[in-house]
PDB file of N, CA and C in Angstrom:
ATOM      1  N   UNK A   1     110.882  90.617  75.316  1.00  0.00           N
ATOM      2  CA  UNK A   1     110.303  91.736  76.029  1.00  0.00           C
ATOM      3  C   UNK A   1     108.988  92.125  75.362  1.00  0.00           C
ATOM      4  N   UNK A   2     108.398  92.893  76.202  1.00  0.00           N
ATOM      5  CA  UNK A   2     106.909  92.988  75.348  1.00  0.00           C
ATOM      6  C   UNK A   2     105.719  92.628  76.066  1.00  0.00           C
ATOM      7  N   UNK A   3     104.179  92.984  75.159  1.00  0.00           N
ATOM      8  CA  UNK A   3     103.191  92.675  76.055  1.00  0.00           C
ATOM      9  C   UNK A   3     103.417  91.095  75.929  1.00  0.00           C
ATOM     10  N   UNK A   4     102.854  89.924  76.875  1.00  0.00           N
ATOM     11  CA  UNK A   4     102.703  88.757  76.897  1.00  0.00           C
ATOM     12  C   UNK A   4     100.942  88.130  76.257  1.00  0.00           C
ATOM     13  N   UNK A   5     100.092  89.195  76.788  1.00  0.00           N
ATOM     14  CA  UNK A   5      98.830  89.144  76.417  1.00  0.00           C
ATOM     15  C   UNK A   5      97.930  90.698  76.556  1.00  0.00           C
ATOM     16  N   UNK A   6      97.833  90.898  75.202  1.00  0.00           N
ATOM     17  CA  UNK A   6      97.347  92.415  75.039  1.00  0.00           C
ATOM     18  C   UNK A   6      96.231  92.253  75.840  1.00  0.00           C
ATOM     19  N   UNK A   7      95.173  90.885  75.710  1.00  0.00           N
ATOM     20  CA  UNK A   7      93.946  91.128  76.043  1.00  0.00           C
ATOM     21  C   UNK A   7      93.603  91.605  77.861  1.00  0.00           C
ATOM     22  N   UNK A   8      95.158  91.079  78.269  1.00  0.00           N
ATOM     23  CA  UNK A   8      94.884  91.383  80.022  1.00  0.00           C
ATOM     24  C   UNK A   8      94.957  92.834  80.346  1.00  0.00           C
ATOM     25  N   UNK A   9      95.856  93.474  78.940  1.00  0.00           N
ATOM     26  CA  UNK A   9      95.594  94.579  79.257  1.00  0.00           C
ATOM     27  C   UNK A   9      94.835  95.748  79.453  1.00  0.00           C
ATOM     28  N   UNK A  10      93.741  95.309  78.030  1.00  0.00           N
ATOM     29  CA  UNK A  10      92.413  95.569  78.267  1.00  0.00           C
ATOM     30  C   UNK A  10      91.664  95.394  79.090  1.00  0.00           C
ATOM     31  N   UNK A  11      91.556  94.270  79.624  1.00  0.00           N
ATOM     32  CA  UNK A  11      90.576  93.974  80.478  1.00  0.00           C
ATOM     33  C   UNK A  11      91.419  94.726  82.034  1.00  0.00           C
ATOM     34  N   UNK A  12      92.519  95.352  82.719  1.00  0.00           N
ATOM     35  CA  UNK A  12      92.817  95.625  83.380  1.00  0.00           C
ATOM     36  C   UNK A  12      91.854  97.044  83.412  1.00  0.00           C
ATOM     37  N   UNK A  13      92.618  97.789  81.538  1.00  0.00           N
ATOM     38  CA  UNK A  13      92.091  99.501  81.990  1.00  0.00           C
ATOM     39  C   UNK A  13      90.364  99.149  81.491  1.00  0.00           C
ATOM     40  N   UNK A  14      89.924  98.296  81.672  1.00  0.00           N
ATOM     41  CA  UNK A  14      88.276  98.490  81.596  1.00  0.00           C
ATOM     42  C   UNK A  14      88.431  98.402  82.732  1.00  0.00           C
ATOM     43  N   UNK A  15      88.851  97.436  84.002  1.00  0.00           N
ATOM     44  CA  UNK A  15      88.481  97.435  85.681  1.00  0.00           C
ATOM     45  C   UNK A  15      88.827  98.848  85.850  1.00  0.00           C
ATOM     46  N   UNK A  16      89.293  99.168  85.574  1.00  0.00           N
ATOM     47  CA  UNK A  16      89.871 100.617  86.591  1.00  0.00           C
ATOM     48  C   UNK A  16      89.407 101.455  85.971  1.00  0.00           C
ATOM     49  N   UNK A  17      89.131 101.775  84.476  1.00  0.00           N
ATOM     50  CA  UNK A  17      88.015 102.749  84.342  1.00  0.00           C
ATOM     51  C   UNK A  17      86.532 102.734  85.111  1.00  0.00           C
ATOM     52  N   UNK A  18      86.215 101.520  85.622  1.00  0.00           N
ATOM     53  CA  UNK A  18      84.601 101.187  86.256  1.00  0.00           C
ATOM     54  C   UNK A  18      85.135 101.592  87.627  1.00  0.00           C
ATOM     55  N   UNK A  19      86.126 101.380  87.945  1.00  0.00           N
ATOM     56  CA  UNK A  19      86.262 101.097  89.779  1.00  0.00           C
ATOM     57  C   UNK A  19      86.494 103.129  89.806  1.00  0.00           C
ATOM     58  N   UNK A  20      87.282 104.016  88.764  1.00  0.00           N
ATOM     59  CA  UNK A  20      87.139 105.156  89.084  1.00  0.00           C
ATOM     60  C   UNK A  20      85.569 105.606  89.105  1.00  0.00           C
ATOM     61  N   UNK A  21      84.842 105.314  87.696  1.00  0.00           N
ATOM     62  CA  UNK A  21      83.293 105.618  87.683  1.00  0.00           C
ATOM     63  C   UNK A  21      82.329 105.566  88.643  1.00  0.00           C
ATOM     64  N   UNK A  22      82.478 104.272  89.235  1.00  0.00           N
ATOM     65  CA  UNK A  22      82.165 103.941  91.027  1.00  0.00           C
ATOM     66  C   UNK A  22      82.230 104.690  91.794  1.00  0.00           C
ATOM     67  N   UNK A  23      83.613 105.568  91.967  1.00  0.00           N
ATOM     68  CA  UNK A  23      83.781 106.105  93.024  1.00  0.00           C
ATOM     69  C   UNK A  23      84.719 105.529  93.970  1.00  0.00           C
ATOM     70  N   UNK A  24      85.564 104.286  94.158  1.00  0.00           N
ATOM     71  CA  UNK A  24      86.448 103.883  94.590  1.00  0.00           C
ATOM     72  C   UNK A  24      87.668 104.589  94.984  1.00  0.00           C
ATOM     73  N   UNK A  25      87.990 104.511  95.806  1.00  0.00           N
ATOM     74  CA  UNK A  25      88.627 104.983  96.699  1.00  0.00           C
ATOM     75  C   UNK A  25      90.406 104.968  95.676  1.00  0.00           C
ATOM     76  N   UNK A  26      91.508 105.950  95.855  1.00  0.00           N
ATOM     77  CA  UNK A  26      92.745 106.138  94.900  1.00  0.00           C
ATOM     78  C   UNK A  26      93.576 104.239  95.263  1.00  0.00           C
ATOM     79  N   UNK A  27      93.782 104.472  96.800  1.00  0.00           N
ATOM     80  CA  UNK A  27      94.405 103.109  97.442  1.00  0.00           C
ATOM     81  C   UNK A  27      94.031 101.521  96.664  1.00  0.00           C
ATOM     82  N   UNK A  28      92.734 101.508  96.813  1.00  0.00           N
ATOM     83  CA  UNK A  28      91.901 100.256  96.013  1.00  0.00           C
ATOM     84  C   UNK A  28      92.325 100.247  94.756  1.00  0.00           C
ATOM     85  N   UNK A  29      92.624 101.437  93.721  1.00  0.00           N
ATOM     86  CA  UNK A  29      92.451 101.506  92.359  1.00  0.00           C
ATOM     87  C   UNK A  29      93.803 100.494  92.367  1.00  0.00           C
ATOM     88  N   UNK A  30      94.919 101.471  93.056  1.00  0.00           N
ATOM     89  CA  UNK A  30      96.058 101.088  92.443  1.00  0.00           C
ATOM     90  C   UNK A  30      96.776  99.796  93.297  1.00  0.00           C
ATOM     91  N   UNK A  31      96.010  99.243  93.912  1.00  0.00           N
ATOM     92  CA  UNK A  31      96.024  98.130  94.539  1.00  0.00           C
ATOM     93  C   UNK A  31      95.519  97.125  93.483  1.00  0.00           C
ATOM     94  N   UNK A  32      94.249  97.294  92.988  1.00  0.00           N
ATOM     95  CA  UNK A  32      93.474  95.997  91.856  1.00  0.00           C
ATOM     96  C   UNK A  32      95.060  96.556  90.724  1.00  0.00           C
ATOM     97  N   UNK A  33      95.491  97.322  90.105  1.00  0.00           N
ATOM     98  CA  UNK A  33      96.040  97.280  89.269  1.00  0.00           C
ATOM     99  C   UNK A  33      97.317  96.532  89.207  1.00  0.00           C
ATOM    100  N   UNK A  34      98.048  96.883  90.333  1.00  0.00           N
ATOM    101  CA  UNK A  34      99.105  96.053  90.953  1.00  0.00           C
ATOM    102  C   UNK A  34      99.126  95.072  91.175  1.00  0.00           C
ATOM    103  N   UNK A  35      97.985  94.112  92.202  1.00  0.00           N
ATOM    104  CA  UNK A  35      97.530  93.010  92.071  1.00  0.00           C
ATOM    105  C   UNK A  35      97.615  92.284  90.957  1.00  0.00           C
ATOM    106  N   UNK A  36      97.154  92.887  89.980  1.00  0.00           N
ATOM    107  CA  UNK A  36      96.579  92.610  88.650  1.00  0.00           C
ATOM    108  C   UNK A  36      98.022  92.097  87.733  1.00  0.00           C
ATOM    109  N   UNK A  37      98.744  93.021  87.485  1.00  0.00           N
ATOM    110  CA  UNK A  37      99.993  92.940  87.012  1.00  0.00           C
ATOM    111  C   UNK A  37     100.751  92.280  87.235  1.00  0.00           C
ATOM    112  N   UNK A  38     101.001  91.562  88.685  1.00  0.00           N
ATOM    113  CA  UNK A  38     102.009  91.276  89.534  1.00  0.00           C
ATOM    114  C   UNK A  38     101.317  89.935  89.401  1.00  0.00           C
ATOM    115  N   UNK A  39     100.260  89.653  89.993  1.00  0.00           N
ATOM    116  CA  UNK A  39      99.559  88.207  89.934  1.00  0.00           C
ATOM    117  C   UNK A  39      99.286  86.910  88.140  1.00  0.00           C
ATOM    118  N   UNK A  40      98.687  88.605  87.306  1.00  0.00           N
ATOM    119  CA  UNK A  40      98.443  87.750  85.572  1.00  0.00           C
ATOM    120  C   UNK A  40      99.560  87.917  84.728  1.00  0.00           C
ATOM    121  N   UNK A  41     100.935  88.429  85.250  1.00  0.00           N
ATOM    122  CA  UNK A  41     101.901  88.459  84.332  1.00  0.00           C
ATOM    123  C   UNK A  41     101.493  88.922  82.986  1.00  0.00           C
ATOM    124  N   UNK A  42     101.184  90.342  82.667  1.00  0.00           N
ATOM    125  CA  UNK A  42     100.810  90.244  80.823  1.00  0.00           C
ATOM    126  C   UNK A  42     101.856  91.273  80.380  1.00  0.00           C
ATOM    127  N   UNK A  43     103.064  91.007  80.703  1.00  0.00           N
ATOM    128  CA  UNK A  43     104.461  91.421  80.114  1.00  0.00           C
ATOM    129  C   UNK A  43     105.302  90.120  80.715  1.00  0.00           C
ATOM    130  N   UNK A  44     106.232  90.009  79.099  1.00  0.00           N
ATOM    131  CA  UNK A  44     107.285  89.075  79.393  1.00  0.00           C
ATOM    132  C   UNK A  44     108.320  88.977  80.494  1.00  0.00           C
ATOM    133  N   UNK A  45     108.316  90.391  81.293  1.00  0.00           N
ATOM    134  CA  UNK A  45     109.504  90.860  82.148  1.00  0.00           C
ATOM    135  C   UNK A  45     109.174  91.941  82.778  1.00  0.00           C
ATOM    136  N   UNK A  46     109.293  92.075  84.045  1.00  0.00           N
ATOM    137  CA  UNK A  46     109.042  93.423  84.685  1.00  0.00           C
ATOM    138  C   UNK A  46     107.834  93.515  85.424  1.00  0.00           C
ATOM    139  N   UNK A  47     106.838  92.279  85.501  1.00  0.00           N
ATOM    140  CA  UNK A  47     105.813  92.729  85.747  1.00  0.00           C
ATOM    141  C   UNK A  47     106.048  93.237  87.798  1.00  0.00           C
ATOM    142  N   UNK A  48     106.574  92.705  88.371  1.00  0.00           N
ATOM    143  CA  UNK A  48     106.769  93.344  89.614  1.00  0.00           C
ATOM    144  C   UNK A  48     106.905  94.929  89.430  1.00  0.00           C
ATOM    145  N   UNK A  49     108.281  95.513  88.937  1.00  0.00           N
ATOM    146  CA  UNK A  49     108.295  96.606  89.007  1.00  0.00           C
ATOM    147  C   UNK A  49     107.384  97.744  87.727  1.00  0.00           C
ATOM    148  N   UNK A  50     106.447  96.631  86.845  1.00  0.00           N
ATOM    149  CA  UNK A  50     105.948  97.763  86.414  1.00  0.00           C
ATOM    150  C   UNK A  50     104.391  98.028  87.252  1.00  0.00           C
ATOM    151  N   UNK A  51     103.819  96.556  87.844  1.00  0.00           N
ATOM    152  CA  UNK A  51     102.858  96.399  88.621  1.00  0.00           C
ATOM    153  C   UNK A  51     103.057  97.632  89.420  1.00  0.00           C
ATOM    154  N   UNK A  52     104.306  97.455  90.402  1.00  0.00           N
ATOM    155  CA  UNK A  52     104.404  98.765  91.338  1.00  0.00           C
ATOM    156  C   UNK A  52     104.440 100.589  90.462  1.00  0.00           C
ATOM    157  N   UNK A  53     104.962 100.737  89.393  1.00  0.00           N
ATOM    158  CA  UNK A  53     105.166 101.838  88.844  1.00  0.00           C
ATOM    159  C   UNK A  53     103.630 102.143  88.417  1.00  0.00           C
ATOM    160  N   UNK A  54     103.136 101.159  88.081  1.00  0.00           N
ATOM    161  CA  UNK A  54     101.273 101.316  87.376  1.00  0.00           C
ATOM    162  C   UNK A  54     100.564 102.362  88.784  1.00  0.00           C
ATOM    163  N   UNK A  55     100.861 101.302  89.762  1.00  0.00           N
ATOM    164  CA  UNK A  55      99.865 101.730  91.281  1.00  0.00           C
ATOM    165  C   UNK A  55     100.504 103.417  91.454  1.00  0.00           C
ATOM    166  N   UNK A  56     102.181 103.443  91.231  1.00  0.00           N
ATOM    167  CA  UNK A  56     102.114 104.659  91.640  1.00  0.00           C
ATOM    168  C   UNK A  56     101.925 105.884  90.910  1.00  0.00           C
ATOM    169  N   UNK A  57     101.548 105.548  89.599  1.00  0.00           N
ATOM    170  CA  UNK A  57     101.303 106.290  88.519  1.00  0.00           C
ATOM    171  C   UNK A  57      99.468 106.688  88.843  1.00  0.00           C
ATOM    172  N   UNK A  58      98.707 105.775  89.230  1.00  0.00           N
ATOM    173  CA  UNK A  58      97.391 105.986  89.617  1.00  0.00           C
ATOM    174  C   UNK A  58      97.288 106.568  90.507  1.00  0.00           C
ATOM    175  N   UNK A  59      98.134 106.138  91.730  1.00  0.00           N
ATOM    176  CA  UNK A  59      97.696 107.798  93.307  1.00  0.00           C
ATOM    177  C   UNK A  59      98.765 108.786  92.966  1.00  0.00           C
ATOM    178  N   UNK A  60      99.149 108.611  91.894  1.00  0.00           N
ATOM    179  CA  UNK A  60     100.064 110.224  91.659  1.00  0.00           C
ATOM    180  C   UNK A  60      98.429 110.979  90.231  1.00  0.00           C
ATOM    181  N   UNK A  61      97.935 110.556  90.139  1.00  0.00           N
ATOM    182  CA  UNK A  61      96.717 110.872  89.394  1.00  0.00           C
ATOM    183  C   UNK A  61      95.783 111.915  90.388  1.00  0.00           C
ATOM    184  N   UNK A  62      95.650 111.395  91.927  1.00  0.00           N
ATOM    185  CA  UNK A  62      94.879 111.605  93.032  1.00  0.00           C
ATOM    186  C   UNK A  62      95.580 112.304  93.956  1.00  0.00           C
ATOM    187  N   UNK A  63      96.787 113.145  93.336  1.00  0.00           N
ATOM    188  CA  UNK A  63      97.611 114.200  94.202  1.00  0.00           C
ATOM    189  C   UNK A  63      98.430 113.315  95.246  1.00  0.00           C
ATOM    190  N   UNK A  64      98.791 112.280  95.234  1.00  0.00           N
ATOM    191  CA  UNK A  64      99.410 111.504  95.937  1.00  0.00           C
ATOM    192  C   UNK A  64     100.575 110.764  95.573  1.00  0.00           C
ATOM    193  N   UNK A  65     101.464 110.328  96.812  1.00  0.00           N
ATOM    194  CA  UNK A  65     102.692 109.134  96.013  1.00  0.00           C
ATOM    195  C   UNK A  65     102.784 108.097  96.992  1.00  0.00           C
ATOM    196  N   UNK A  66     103.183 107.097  96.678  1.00  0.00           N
ATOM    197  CA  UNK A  66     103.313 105.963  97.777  1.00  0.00           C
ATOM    198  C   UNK A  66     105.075 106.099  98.173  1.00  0.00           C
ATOM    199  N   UNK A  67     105.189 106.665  99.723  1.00  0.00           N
ATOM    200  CA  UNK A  67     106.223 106.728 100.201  1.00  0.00           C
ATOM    201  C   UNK A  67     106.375 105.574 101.093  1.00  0.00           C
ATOM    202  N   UNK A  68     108.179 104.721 100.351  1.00  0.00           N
ATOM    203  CA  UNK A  68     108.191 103.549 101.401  1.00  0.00           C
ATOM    204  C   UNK A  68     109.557 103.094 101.374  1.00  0.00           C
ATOM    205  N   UNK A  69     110.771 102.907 101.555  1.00  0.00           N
ATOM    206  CA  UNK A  69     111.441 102.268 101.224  1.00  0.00           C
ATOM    207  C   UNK A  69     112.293 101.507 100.415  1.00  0.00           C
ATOM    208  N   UNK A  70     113.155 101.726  99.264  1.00  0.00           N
ATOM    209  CA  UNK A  70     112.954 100.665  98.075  1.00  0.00           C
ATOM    210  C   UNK A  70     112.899  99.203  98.624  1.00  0.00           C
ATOM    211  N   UNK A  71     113.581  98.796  99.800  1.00  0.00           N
ATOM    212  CA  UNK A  71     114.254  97.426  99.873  1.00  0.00           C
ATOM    213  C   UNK A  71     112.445  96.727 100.616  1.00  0.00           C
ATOM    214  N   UNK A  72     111.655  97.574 101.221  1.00  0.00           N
ATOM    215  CA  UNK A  72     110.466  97.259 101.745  1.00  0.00           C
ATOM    216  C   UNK A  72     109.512  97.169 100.627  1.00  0.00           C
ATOM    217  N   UNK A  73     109.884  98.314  99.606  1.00  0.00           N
ATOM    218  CA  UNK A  73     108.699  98.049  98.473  1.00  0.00           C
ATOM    219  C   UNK A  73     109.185  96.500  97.449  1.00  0.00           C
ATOM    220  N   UNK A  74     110.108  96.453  97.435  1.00  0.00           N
ATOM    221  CA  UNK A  74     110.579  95.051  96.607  1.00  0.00           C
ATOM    222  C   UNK A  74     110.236  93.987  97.113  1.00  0.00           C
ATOM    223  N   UNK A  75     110.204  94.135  98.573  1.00  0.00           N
ATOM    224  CA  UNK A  75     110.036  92.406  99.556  1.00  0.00           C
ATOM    225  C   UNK A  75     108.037  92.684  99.339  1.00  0.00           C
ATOM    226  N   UNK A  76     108.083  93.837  99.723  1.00  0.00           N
ATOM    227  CA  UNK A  76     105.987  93.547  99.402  1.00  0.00           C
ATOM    228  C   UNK A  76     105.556  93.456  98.138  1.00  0.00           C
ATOM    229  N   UNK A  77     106.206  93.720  97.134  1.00  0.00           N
ATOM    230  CA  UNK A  77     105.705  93.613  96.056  1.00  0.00           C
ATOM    231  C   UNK A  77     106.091  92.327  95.567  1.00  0.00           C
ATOM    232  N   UNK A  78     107.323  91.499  95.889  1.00  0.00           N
ATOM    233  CA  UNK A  78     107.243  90.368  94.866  1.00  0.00           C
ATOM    234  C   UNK A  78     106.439  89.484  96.254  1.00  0.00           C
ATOM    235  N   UNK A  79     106.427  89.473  97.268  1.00  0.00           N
ATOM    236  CA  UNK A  79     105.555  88.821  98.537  1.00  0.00           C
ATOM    237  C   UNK A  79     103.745  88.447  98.129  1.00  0.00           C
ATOM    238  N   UNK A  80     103.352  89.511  96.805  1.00  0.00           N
ATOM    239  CA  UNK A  80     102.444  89.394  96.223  1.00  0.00           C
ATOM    240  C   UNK A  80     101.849  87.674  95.490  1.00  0.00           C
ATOM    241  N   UNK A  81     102.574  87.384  94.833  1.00  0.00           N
ATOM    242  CA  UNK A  81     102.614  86.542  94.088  1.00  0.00           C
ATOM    243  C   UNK A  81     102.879  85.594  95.064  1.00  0.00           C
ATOM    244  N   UNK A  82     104.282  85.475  95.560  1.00  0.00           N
ATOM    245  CA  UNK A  82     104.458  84.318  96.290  1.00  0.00           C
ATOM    246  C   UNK A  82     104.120  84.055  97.835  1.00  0.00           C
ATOM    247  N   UNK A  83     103.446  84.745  98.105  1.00  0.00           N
ATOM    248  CA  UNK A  83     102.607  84.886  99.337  1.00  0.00           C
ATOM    249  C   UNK A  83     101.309  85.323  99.664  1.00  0.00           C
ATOM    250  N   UNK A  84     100.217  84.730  98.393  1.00  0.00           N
ATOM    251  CA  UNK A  84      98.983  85.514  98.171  1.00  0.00           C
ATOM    252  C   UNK A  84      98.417  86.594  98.561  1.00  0.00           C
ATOM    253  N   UNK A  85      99.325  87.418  98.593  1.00  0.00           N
ATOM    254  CA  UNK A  85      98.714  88.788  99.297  1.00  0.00           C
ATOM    255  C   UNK A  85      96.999  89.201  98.331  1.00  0.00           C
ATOM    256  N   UNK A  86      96.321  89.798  99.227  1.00  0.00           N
ATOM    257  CA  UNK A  86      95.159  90.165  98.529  1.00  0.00           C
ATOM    258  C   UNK A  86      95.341  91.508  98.061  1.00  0.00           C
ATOM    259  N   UNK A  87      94.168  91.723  97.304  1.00  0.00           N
ATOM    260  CA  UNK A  87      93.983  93.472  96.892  1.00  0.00           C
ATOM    261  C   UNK A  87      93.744  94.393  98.315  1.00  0.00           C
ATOM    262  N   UNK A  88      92.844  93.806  98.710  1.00  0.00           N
ATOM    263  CA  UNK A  88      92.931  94.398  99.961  1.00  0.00           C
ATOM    264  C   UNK A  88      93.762  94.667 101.045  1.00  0.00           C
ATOM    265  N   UNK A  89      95.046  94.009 101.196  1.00  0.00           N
ATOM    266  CA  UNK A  89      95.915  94.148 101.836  1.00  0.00           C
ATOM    267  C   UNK A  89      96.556  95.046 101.167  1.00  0.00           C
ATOM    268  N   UNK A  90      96.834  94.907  99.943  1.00  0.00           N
ATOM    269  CA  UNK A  90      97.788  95.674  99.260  1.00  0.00           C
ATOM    270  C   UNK A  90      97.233  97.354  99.434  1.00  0.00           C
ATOM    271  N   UNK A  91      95.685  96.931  99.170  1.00  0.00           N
ATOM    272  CA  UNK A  91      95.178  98.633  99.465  1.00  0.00           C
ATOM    273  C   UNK A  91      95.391  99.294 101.027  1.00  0.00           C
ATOM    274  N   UNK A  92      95.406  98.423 102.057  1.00  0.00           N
ATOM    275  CA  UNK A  92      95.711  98.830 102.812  1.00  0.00           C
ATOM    276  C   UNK A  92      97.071  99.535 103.056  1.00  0.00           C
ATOM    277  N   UNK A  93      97.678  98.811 102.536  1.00  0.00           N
ATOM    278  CA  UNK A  93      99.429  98.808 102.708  1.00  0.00           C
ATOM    279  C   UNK A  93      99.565 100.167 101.846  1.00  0.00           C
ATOM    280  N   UNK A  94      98.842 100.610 101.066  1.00  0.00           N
ATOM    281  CA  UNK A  94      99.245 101.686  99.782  1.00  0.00           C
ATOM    282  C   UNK A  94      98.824 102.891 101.502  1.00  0.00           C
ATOM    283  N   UNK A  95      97.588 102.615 101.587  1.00  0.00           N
ATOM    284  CA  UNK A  95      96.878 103.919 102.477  1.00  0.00           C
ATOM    285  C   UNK A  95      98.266 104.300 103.559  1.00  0.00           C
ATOM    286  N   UNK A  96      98.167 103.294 104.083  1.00  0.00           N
ATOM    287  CA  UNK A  96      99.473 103.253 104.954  1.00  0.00           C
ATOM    288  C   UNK A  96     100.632 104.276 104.627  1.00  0.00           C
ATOM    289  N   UNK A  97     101.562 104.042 103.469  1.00  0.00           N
ATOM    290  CA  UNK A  97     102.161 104.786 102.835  1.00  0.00           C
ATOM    291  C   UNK A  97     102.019 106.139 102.020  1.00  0.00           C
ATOM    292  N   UNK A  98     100.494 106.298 101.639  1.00  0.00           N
ATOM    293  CA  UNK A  98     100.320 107.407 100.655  1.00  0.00           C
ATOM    294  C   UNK A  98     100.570 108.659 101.816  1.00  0.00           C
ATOM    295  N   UNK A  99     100.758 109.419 100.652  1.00  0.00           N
ATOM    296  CA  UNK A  99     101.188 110.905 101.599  1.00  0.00           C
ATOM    297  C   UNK A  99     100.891 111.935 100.000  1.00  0.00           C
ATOM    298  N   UNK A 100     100.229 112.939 100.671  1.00  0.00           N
ATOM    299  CA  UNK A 100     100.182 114.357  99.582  1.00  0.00           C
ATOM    300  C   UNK A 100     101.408 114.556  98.768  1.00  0.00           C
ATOM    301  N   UNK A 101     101.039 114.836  97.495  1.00  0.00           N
ATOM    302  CA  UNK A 101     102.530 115.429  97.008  1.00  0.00           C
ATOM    303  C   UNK A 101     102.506 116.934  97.397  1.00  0.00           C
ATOM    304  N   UNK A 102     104.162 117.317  97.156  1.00  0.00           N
ATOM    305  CA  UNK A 102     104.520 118.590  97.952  1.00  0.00           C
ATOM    306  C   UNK A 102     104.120 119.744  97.069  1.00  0.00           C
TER     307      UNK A 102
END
Protein backbone atom coordinates (compact mmCIF):
# COMPACT_ATOMS: atom_id res chain seq x y z
CA UNK A 1 0.00 0.00 0.00
CA UNK A 2 1.34 3.40 -0.46
CA UNK A 3 2.39 6.11 -2.91
CA UNK A 4 3.66 4.04 -6.14
CA UNK A 5 5.41 7.27 -7.51
CA UNK A 6 5.65 10.44 -5.34
CA UNK A 7 6.77 12.29 -8.42
CA UNK A 8 3.10 11.86 -10.17
CA UNK A 9 2.00 13.30 -7.34
CA UNK A 10 3.62 16.36 -7.68
CA UNK A 11 3.29 16.85 -10.92
CA UNK A 12 -0.67 16.25 -10.50
CA UNK A 13 -0.99 19.22 -7.57
CA UNK A 14 1.29 21.52 -9.85
CA UNK A 15 -1.59 20.83 -12.85
CA UNK A 16 -4.29 21.80 -10.70
CA UNK A 17 -2.70 24.50 -8.91
CA UNK A 18 -2.18 26.23 -12.72
CA UNK A 19 -5.63 25.00 -14.07
CA UNK A 20 -7.23 26.86 -10.64
CA UNK A 21 -4.78 30.09 -11.40
CA UNK A 22 -6.27 30.01 -15.02
CA UNK A 23 -9.48 30.20 -14.04
CA UNK A 24 -10.80 26.78 -15.08
CA UNK A 25 -13.85 25.86 -14.57
CA UNK A 26 -14.56 23.33 -10.74
CA UNK A 27 -15.91 20.22 -13.37
CA UNK A 28 -12.49 20.31 -15.55
CA UNK A 29 -10.34 20.55 -12.31
CA UNK A 30 -11.66 17.49 -10.85
CA UNK A 31 -12.01 15.73 -14.00
CA UNK A 32 -7.89 16.27 -15.00
CA UNK A 33 -7.41 15.00 -11.39
CA UNK A 34 -9.43 11.91 -11.66
CA UNK A 35 -8.34 11.24 -15.04
CA UNK A 36 -5.04 11.61 -13.71
CA UNK A 37 -5.24 9.12 -10.85
CA UNK A 38 -7.32 6.59 -12.42
CA UNK A 39 -5.29 6.57 -15.81
CA UNK A 40 -1.15 7.00 -14.05
CA UNK A 41 -1.85 4.72 -11.16
CA UNK A 42 0.60 6.58 -8.47
CA UNK A 43 -0.81 4.47 -5.51
CA UNK A 44 -0.31 0.77 -5.18
CA UNK A 45 -4.20 0.27 -4.60
CA UNK A 46 -7.19 2.33 -4.72
CA UNK A 47 -6.44 4.43 -7.37
CA UNK A 48 -10.20 4.21 -8.82
CA UNK A 49 -11.78 5.07 -5.64
CA UNK A 50 -9.28 7.53 -4.51
CA UNK A 51 -9.21 9.14 -8.21
CA UNK A 52 -13.06 9.52 -7.57
CA UNK A 53 -12.73 10.79 -3.76
CA UNK A 54 -9.77 13.43 -5.12
CA UNK A 55 -12.53 14.91 -7.88
CA UNK A 56 -15.02 15.03 -5.14
CA UNK A 57 -12.92 16.58 -2.64
CA UNK A 58 -12.11 19.46 -5.40
CA UNK A 59 -16.00 20.49 -6.31
CA UNK A 60 -16.70 20.13 -2.62
CA UNK A 61 -13.84 23.06 -2.50
CA UNK A 62 -16.35 25.06 -5.11
CA UNK A 63 -19.54 24.62 -2.82
CA UNK A 64 -20.44 21.59 -4.68
CA UNK A 65 -20.75 17.55 -4.62
CA UNK A 66 -21.00 15.13 -7.38
CA UNK A 67 -24.44 13.44 -6.92
CA UNK A 68 -24.77 9.95 -8.69
CA UNK A 69 -25.35 6.61 -7.80
CA UNK A 70 -22.71 4.32 -6.19
CA UNK A 71 -23.22 1.33 -8.68
CA UNK A 72 -23.14 4.23 -11.77
CA UNK A 73 -20.17 5.98 -10.18
CA UNK A 74 -18.08 2.57 -10.05
CA UNK A 75 -19.05 1.42 -13.75
CA UNK A 76 -17.82 5.28 -14.92
CA UNK A 77 -15.06 5.42 -13.02
CA UNK A 78 -13.27 2.14 -13.62
CA UNK A 79 -14.85 2.60 -17.62
CA UNK A 80 -12.01 5.29 -17.40
CA UNK A 81 -9.10 3.29 -17.85
CA UNK A 82 -10.60 0.53 -19.67
CA UNK A 83 -12.56 2.43 -22.04
CA UNK A 84 -10.47 5.59 -22.72
CA UNK A 85 -12.72 7.91 -21.45
CA UNK A 86 -11.30 11.50 -21.86
CA UNK A 87 -11.00 14.45 -19.36
CA UNK A 88 -13.45 15.95 -21.12
CA UNK A 89 -16.03 13.54 -20.94
CA UNK A 90 -15.40 12.97 -17.51
CA UNK A 91 -15.84 16.86 -17.04
CA UNK A 92 -18.82 16.69 -18.65
CA UNK A 93 -20.21 13.79 -16.77
CA UNK A 94 -19.08 15.65 -13.29
CA UNK A 95 -21.29 18.98 -14.64
CA UNK A 96 -24.01 16.64 -15.27
CA UNK A 97 -24.07 15.45 -11.72
CA UNK A 98 -22.76 18.46 -9.65
CA UNK A 99 -25.42 20.02 -7.57
CA UNK A 100 -24.94 22.91 -4.67
CA UNK A 101 -24.29 21.68 -1.30
CA UNK A 102 -27.25 22.17 1.12
Amino acid sequence: MGVREEGSLDLLADRLRQMVRDGFPPAEIAASALHFIVSEHPFWDANHRTGFEMAQLIIRAFSLRIVAPPKEVEIYVRGIDREGVTEAQIGAWIRRRAESLP
